[in-house]
PDB file of N, CA and C in Angstrom:
ATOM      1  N   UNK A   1      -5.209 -11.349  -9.548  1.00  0.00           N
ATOM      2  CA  UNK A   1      -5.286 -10.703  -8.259  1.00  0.00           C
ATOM      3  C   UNK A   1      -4.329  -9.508  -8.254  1.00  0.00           C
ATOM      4  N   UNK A   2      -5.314  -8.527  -7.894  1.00  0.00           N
ATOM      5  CA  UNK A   2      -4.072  -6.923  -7.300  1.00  0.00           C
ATOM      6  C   UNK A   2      -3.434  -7.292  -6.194  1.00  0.00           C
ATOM      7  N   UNK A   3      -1.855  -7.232  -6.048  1.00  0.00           N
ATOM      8  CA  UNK A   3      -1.218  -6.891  -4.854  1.00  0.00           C
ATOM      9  C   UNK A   3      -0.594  -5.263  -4.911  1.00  0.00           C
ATOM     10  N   UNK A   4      -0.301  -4.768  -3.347  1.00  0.00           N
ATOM     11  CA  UNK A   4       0.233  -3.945  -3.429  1.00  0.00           C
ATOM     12  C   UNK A   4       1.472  -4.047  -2.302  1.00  0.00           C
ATOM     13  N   UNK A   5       2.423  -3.579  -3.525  1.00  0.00           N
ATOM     14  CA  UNK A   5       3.803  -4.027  -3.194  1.00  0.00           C
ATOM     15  C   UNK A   5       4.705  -3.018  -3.668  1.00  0.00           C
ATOM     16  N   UNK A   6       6.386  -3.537  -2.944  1.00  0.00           N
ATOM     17  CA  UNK A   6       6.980  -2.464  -3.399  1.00  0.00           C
ATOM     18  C   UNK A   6       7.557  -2.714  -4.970  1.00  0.00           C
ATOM     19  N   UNK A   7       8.171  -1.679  -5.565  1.00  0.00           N
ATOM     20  CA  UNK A   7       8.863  -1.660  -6.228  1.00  0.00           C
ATOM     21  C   UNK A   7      10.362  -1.047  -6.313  1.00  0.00           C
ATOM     22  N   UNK A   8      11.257  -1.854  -6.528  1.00  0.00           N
ATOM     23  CA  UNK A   8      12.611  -0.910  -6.118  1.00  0.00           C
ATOM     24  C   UNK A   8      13.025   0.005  -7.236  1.00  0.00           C
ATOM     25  N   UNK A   9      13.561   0.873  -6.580  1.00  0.00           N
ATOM     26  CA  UNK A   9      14.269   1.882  -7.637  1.00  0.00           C
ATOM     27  C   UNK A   9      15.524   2.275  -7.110  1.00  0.00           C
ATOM     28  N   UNK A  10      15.934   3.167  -7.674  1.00  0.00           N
ATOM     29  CA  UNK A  10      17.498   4.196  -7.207  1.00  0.00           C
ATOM     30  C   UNK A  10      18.683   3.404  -7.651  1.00  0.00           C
ATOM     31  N   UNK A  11      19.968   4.015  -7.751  1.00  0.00           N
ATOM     32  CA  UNK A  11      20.900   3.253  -7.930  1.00  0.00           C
ATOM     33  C   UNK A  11      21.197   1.787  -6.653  1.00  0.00           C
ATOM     34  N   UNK A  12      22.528   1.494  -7.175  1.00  0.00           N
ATOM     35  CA  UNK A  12      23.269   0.549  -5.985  1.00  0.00           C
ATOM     36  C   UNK A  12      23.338   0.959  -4.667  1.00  0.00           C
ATOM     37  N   UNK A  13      23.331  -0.034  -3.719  1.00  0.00           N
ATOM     38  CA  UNK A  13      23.364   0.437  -2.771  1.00  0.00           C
ATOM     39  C   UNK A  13      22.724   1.765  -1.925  1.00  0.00           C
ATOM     40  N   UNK A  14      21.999   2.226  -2.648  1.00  0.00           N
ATOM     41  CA  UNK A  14      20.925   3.071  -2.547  1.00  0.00           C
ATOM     42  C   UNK A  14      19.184   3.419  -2.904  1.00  0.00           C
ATOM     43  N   UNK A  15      18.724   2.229  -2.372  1.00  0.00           N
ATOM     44  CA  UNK A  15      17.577   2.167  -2.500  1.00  0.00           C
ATOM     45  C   UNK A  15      16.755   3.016  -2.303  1.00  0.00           C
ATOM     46  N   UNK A  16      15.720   3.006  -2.887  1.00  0.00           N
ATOM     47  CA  UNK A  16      14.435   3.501  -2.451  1.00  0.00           C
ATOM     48  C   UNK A  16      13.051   2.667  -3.093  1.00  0.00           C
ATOM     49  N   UNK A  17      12.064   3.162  -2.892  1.00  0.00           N
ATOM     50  CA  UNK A  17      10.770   2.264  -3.209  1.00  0.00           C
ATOM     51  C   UNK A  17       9.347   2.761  -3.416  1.00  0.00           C
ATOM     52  N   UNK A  18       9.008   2.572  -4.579  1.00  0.00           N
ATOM     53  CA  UNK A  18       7.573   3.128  -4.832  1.00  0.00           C
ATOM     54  C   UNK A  18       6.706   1.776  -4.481  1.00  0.00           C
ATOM     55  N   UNK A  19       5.408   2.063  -3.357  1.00  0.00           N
ATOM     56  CA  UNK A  19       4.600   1.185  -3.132  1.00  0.00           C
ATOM     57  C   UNK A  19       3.272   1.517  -4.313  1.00  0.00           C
ATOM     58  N   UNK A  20       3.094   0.162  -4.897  1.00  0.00           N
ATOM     59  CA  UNK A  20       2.220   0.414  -6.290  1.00  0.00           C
ATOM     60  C   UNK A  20       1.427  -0.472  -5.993  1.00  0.00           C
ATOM     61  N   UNK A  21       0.306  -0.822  -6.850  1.00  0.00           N
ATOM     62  CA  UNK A  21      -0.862  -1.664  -7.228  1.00  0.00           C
ATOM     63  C   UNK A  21      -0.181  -2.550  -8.946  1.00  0.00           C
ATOM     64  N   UNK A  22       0.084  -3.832  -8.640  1.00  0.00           N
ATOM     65  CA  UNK A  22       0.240  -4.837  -9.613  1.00  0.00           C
ATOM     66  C   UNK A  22      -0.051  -5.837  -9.722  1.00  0.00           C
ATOM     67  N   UNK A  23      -0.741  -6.417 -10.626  1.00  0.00           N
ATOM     68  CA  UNK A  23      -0.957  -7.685 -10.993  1.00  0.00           C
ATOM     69  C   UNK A  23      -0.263  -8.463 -10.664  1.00  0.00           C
ATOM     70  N   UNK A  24      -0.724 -10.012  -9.401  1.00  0.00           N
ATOM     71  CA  UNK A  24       0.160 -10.566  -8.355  1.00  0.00           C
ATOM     72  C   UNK A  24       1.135 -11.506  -9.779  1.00  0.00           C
ATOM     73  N   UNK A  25       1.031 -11.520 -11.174  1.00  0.00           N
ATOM     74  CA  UNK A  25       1.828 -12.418 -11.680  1.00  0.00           C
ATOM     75  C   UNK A  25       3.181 -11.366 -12.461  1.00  0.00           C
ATOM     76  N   UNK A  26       3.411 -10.181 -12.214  1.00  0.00           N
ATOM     77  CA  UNK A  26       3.772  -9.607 -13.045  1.00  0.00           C
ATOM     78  C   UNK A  26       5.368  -9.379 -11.854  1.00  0.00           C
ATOM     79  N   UNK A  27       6.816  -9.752 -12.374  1.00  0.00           N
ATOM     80  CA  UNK A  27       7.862  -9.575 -11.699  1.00  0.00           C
ATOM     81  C   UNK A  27       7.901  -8.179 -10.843  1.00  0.00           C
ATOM     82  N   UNK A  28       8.750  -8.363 -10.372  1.00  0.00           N
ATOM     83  CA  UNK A  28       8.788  -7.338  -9.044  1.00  0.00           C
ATOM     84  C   UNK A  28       8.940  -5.399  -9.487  1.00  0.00           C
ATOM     85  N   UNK A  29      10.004  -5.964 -10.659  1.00  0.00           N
ATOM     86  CA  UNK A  29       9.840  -4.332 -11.277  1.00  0.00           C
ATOM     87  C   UNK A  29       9.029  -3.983 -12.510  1.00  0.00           C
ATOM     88  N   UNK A  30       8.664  -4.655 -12.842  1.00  0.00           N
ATOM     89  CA  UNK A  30       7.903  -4.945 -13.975  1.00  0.00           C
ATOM     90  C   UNK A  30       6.838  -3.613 -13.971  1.00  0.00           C
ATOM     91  N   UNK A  31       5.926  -4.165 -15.189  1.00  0.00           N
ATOM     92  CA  UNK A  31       4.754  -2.811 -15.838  1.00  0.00           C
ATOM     93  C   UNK A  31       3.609  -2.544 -14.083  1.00  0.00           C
ATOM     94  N   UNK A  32       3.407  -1.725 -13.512  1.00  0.00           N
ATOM     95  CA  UNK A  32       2.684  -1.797 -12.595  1.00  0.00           C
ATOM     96  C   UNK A  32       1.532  -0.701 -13.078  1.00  0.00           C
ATOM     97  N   UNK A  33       0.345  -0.725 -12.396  1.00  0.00           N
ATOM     98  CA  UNK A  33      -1.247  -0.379 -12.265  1.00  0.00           C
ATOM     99  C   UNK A  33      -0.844   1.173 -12.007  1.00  0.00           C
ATOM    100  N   UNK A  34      -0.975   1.330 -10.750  1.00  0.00           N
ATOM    101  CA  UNK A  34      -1.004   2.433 -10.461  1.00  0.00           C
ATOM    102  C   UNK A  34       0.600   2.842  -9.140  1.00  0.00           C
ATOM    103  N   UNK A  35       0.907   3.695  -9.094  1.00  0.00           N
ATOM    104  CA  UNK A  35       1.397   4.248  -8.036  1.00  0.00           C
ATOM    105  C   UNK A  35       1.075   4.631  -6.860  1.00  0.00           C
ATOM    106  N   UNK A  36       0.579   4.503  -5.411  1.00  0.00           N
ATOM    107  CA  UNK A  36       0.133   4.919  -4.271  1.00  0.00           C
ATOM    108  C   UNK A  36       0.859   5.275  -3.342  1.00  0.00           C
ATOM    109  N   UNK A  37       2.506   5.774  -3.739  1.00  0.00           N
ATOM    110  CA  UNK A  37       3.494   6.759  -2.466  1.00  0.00           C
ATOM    111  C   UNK A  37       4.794   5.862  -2.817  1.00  0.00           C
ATOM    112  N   UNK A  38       5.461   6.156  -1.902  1.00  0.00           N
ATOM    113  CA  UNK A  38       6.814   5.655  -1.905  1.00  0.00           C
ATOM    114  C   UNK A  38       7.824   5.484  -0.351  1.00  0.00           C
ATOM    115  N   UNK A  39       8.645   4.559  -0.083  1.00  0.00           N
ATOM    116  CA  UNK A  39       9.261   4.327   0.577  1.00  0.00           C
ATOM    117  C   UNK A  39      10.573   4.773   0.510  1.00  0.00           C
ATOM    118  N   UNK A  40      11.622   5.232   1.432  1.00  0.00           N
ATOM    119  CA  UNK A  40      13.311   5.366   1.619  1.00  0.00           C
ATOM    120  C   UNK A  40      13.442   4.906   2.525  1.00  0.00           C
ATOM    121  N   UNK A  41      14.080   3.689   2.974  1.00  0.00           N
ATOM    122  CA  UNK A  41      14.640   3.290   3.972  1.00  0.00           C
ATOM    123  C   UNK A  41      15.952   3.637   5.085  1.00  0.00           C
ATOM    124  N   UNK A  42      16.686   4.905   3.669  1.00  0.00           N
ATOM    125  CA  UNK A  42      17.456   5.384   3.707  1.00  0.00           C
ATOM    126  C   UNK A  42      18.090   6.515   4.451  1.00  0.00           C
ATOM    127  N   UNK A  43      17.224   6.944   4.411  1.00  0.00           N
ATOM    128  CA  UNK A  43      17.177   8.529   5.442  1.00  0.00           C
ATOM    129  C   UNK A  43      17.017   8.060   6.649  1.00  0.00           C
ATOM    130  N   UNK A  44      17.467   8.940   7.425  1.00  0.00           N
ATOM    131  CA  UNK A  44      18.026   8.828   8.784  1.00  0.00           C
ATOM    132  C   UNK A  44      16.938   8.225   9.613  1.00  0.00           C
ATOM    133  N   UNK A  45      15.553   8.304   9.166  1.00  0.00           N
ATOM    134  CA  UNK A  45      14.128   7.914   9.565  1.00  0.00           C
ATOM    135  C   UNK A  45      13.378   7.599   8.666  1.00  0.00           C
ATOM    136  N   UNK A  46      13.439   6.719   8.053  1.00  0.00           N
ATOM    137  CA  UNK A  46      12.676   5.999   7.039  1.00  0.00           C
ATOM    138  C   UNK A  46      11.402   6.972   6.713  1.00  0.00           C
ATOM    139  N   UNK A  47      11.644   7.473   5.426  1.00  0.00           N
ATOM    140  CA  UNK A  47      10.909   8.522   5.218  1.00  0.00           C
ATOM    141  C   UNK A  47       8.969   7.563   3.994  1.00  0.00           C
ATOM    142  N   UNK A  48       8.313   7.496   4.683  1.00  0.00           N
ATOM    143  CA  UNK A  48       7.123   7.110   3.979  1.00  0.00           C
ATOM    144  C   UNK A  48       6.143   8.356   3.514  1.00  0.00           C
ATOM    145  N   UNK A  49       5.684   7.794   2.562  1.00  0.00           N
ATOM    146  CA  UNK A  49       4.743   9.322   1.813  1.00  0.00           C
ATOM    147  C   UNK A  49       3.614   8.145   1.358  1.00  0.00           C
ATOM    148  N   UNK A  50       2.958   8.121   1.379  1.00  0.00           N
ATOM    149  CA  UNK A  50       1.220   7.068   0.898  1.00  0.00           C
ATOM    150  C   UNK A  50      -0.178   8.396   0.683  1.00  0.00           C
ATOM    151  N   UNK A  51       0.005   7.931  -0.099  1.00  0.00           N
ATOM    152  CA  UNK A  51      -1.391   8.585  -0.849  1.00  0.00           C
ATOM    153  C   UNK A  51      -3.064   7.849  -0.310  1.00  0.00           C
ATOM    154  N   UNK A  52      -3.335   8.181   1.088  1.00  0.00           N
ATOM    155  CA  UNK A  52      -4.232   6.971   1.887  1.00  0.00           C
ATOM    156  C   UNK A  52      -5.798   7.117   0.839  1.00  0.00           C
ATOM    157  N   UNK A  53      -5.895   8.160   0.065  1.00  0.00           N
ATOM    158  CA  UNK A  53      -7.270   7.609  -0.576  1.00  0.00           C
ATOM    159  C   UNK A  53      -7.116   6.798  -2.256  1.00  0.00           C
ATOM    160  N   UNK A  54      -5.781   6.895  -2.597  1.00  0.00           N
ATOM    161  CA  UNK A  54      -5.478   5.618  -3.540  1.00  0.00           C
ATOM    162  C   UNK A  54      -5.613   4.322  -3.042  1.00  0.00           C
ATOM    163  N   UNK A  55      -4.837   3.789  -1.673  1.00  0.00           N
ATOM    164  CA  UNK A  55      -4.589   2.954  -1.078  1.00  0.00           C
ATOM    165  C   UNK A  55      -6.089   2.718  -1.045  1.00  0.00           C
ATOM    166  N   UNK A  56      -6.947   3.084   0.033  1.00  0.00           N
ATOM    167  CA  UNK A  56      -8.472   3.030   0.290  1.00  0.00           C
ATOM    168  C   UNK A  56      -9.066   2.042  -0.442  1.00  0.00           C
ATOM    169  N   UNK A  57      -9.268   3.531  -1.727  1.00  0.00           N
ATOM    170  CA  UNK A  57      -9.578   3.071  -3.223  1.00  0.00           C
ATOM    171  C   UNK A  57      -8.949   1.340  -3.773  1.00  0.00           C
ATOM    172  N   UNK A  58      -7.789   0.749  -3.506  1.00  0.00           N
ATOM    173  CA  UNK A  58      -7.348  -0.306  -3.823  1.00  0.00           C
ATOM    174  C   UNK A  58      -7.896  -1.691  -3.000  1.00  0.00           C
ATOM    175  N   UNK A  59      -7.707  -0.829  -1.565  1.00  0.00           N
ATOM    176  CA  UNK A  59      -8.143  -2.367  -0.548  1.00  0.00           C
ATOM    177  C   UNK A  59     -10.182  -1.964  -0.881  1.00  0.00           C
ATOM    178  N   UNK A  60     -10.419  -1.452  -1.339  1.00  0.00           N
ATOM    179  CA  UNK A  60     -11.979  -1.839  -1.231  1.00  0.00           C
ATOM    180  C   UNK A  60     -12.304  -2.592  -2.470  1.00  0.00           C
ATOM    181  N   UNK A  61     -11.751  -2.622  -3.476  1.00  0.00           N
ATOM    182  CA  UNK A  61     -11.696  -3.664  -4.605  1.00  0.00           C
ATOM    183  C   UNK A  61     -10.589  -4.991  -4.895  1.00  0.00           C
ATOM    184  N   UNK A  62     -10.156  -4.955  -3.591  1.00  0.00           N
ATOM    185  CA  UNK A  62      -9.898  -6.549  -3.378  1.00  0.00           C
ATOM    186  C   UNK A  62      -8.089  -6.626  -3.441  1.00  0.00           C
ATOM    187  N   UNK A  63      -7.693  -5.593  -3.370  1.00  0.00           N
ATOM    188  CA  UNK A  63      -6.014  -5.806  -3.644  1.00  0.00           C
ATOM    189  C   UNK A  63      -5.392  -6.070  -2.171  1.00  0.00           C
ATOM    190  N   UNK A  64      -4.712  -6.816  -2.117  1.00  0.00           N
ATOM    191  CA  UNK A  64      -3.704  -7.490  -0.804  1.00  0.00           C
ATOM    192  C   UNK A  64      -2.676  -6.574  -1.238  1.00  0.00           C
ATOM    193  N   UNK A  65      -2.151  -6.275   0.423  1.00  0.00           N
ATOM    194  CA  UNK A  65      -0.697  -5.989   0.539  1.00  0.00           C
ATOM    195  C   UNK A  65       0.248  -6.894   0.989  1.00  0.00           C
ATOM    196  N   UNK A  66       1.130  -6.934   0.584  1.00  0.00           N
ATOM    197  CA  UNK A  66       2.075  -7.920   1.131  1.00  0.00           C
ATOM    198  C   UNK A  66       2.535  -7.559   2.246  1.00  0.00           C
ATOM    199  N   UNK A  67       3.573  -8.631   3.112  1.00  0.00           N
ATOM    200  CA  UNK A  67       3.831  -8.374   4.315  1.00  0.00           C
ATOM    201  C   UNK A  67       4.134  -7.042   4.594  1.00  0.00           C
ATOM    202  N   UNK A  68       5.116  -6.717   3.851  1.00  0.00           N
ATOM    203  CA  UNK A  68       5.955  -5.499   4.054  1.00  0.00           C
ATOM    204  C   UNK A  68       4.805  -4.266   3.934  1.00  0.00           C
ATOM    205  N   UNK A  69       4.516  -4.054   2.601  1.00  0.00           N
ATOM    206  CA  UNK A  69       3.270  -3.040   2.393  1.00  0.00           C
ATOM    207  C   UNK A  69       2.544  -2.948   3.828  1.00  0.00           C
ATOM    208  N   UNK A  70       2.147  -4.270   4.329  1.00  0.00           N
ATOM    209  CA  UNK A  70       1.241  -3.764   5.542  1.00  0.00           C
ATOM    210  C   UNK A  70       1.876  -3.077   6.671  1.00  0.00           C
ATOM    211  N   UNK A  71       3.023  -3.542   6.649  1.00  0.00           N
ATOM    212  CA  UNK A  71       3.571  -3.196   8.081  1.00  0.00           C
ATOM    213  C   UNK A  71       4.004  -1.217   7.705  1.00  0.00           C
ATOM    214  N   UNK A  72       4.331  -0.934   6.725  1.00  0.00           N
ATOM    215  CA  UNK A  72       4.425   0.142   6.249  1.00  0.00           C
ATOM    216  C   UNK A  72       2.743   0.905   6.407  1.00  0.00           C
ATOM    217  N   UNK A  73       1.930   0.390   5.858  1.00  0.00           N
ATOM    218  CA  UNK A  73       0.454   1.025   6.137  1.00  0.00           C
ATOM    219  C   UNK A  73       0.180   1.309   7.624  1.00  0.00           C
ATOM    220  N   UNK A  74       0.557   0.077   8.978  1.00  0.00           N
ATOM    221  CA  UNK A  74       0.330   0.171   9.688  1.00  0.00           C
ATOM    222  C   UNK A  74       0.695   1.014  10.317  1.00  0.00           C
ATOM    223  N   UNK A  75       2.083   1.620  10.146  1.00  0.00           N
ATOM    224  CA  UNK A  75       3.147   2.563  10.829  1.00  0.00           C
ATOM    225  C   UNK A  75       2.600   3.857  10.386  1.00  0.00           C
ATOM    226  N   UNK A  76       2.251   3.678   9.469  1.00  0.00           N
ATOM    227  CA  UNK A  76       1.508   5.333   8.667  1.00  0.00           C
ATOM    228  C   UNK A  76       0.024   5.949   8.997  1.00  0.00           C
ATOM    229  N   UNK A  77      -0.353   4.122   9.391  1.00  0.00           N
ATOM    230  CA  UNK A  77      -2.078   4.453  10.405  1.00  0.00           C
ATOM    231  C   UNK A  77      -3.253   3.759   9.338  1.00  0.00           C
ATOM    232  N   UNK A  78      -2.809   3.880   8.534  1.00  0.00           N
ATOM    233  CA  UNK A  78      -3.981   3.551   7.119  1.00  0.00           C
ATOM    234  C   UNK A  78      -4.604   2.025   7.408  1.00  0.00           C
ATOM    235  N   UNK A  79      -3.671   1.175   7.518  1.00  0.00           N
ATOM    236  CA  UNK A  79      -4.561  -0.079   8.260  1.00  0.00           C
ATOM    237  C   UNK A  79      -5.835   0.180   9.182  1.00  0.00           C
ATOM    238  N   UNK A  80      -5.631   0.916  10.229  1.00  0.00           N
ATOM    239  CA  UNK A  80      -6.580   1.293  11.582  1.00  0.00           C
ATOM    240  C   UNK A  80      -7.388   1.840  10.753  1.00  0.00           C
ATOM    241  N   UNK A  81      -7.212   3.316   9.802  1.00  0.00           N
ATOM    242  CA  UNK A  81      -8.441   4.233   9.148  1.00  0.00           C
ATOM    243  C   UNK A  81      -9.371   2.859   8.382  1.00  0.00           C
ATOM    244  N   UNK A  82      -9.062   2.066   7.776  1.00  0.00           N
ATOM    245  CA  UNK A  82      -9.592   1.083   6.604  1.00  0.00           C
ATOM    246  C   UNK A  82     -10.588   0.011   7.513  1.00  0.00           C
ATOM    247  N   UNK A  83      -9.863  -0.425   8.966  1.00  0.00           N
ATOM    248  CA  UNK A  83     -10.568  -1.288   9.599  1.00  0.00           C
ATOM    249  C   UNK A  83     -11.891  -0.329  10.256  1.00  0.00           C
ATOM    250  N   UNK A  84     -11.615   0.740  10.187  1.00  0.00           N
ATOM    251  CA  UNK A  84     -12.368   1.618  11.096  1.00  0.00           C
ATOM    252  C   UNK A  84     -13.865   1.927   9.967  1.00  0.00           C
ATOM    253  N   UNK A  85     -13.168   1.954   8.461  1.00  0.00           N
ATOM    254  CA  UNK A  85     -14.351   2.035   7.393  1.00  0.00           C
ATOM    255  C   UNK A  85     -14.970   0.969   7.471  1.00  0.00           C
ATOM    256  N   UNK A  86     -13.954   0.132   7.383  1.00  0.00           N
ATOM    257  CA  UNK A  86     -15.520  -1.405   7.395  1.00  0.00           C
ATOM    258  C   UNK A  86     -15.960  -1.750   8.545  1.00  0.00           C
ATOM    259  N   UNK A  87     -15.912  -1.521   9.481  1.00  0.00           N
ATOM    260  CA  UNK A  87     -16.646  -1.322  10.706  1.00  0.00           C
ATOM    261  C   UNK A  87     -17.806  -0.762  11.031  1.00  0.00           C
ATOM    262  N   UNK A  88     -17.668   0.703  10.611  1.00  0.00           N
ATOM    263  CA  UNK A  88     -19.162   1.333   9.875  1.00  0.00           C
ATOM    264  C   UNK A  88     -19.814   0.919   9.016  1.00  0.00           C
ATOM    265  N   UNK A  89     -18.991   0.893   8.042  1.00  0.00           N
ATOM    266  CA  UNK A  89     -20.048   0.248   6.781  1.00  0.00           C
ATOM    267  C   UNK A  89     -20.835  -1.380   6.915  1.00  0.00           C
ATOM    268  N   UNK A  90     -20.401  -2.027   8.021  1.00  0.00           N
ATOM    269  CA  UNK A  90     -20.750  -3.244   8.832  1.00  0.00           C
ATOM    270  C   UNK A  90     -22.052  -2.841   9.464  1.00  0.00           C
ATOM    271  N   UNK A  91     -21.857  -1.796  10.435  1.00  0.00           N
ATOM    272  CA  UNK A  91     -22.846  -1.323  11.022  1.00  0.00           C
ATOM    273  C   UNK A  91     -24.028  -0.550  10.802  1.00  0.00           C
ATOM    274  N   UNK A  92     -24.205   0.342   9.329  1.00  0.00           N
ATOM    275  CA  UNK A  92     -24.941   0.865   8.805  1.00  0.00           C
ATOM    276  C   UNK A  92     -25.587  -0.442   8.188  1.00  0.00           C
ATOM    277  N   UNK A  93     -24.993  -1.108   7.282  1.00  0.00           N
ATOM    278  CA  UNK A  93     -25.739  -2.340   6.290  1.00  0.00           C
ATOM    279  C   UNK A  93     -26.193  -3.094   7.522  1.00  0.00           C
ATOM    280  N   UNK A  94     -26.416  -3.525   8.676  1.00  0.00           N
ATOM    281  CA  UNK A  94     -26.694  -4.386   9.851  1.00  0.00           C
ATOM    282  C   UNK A  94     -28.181  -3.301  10.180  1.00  0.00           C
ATOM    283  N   UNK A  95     -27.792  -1.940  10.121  1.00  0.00           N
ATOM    284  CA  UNK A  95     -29.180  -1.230  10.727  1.00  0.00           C
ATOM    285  C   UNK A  95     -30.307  -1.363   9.310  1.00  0.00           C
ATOM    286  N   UNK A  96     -29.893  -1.478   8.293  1.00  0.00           N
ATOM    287  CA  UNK A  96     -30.853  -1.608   7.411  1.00  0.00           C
ATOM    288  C   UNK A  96     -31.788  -2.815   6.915  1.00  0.00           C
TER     289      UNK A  96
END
């Protein structure tokens, strides 16, 4: 199974975080899939950057985000755009 999760980086006490696509058995920093943006918690306003047609691309072939990932998608909007695709695509395959 794909999850998409963070990965930490930066020195001590100074985090930051690339949100990636990895294989749910593979440790937290470990070899990851792909890259889809990054997190700083750090900056004065938690600075998020997501690449929403990687992400897309990931949740339509079956990859979970973990808690965190979602709540990060949600704040960025990409949850709403994704529910809003399969909604249509619900409704077109229903008219056919």
């Amino acid at each position: 199974m794909v999850k998409l999760r963070l990965r930490r980086m930066g020195a001590s006490n100074r985090p930051f975080y690339r949100i990636v696509a990895v294989d749910a058995r593979v440790k937290r920093d470990g070899k990851y899939i792909e890259s889809v943006g990054y997190y700083d918690p750090m900056t004065k306003e938690a600075t998020i950057k997501v690449d929403t047609d990687k992400v897309i691309k990931w949740l339509e072939v079956g990859a979970q985000p973990t808690d965190t990932v979602r709540s990060i998608f949600r704040k960025s909007g990409i949850l709403e755009l994704w529910h809003n695709m399969k909604l249509k695509k619900a409704v077109t395959t229903e008219d056919n």
